[in-house]
Protein backbone atom coordinates (compact mmCIF):
# COMPACT_ATOMS: atom_id res chain seq x y z
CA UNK A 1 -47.17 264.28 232.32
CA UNK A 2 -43.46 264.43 230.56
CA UNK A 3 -42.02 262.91 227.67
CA UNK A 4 -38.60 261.26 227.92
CA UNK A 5 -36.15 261.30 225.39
CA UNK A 6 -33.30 257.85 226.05
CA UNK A 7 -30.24 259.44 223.83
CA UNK A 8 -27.70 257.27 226.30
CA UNK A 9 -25.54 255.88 223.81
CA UNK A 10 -26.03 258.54 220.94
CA UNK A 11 -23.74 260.76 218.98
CA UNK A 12 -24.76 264.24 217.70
CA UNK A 13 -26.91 265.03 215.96
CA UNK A 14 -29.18 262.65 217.33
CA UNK A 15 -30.00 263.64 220.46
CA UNK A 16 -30.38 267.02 219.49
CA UNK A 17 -33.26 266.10 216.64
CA UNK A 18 -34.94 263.94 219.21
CA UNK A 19 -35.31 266.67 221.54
CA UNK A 20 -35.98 269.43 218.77
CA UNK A 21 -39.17 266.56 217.50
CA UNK A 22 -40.10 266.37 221.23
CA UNK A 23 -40.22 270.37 221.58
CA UNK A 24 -42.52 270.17 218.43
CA UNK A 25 -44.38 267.93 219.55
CA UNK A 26 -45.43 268.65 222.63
CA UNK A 27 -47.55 271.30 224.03
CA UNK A 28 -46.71 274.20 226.07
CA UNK A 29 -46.96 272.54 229.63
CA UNK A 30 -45.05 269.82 229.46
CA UNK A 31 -42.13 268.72 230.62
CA UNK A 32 -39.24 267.03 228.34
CA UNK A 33 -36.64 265.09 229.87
CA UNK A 34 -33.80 264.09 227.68
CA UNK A 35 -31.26 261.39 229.01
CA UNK A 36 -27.49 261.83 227.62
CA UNK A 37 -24.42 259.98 228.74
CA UNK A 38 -22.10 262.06 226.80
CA UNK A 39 -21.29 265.80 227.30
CA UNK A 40 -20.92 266.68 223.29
CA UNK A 41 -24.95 265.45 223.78
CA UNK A 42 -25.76 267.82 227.36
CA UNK A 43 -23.85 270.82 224.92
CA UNK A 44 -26.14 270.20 222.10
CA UNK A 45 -29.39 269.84 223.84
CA UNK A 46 -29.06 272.74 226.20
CA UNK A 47 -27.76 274.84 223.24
CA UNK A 48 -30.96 273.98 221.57
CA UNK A 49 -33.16 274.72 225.22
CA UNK A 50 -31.24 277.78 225.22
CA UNK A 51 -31.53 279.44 221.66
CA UNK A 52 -35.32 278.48 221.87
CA UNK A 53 -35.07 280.54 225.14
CA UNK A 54 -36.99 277.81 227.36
CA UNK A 55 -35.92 276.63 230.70
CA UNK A 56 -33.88 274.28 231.27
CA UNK A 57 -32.37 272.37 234.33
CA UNK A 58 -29.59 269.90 234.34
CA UNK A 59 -28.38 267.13 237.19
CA UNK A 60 -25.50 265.15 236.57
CA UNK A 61 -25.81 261.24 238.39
CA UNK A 62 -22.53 259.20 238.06
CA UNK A 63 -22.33 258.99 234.24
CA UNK A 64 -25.70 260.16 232.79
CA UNK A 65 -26.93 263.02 232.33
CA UNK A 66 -30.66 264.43 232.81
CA UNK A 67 -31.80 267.73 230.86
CA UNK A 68 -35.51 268.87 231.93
CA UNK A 69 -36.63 271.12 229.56
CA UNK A 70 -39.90 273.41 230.57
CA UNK A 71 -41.82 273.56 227.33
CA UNK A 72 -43.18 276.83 227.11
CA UNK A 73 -44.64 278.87 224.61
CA UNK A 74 -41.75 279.52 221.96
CA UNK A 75 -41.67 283.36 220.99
CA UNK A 76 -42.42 281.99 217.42
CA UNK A 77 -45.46 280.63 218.13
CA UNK A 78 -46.74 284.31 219.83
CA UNK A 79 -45.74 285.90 216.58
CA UNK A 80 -47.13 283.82 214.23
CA UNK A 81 -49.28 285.38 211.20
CA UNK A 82 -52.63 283.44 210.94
CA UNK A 83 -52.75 281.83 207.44
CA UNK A 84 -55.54 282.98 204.83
């Protein structure tokens, strides 16, 4: 299962918050796929992908864009203190 994320037609810093909810969201597993038509949105979400060191893949068809973005276990989450 994946969860897709339509930012065609979106400015920053839209498609960047959807994808940073999605990340949230979703559990480590999954598959996000964000679709961009504009390259200031690709920068942004693969900026994000990157500085939350997951995988990411990008394909470029005509004009859109398609991000796939392995969610993974974030090194936060392995170093988190358990709350008293």
């Amino acid at each position: 299962m994946h969860i897709t994320i339509d930012a065609r037609g979106l400015s920053c810093p839209m498609p960047q918050q959807m994808t940073i909810n999605a990340i949230r969201t979703a559990k480590p597993g999954k598959m996000i796929i964000v679709l961009a038509d504009e390259a200031g949105a690709r920068g942004s979400v693969i900026r994000t992908a990157r500085a939350l060191q997951l995988p990411y893949k990008l394909e470029r068809n005509a004009d859109e864009y398609k991000i796939y973005i392995s969610r993974e276990e974030l090194w936060m989450e392995r170093w988190s203190m358990p709350v008293d």
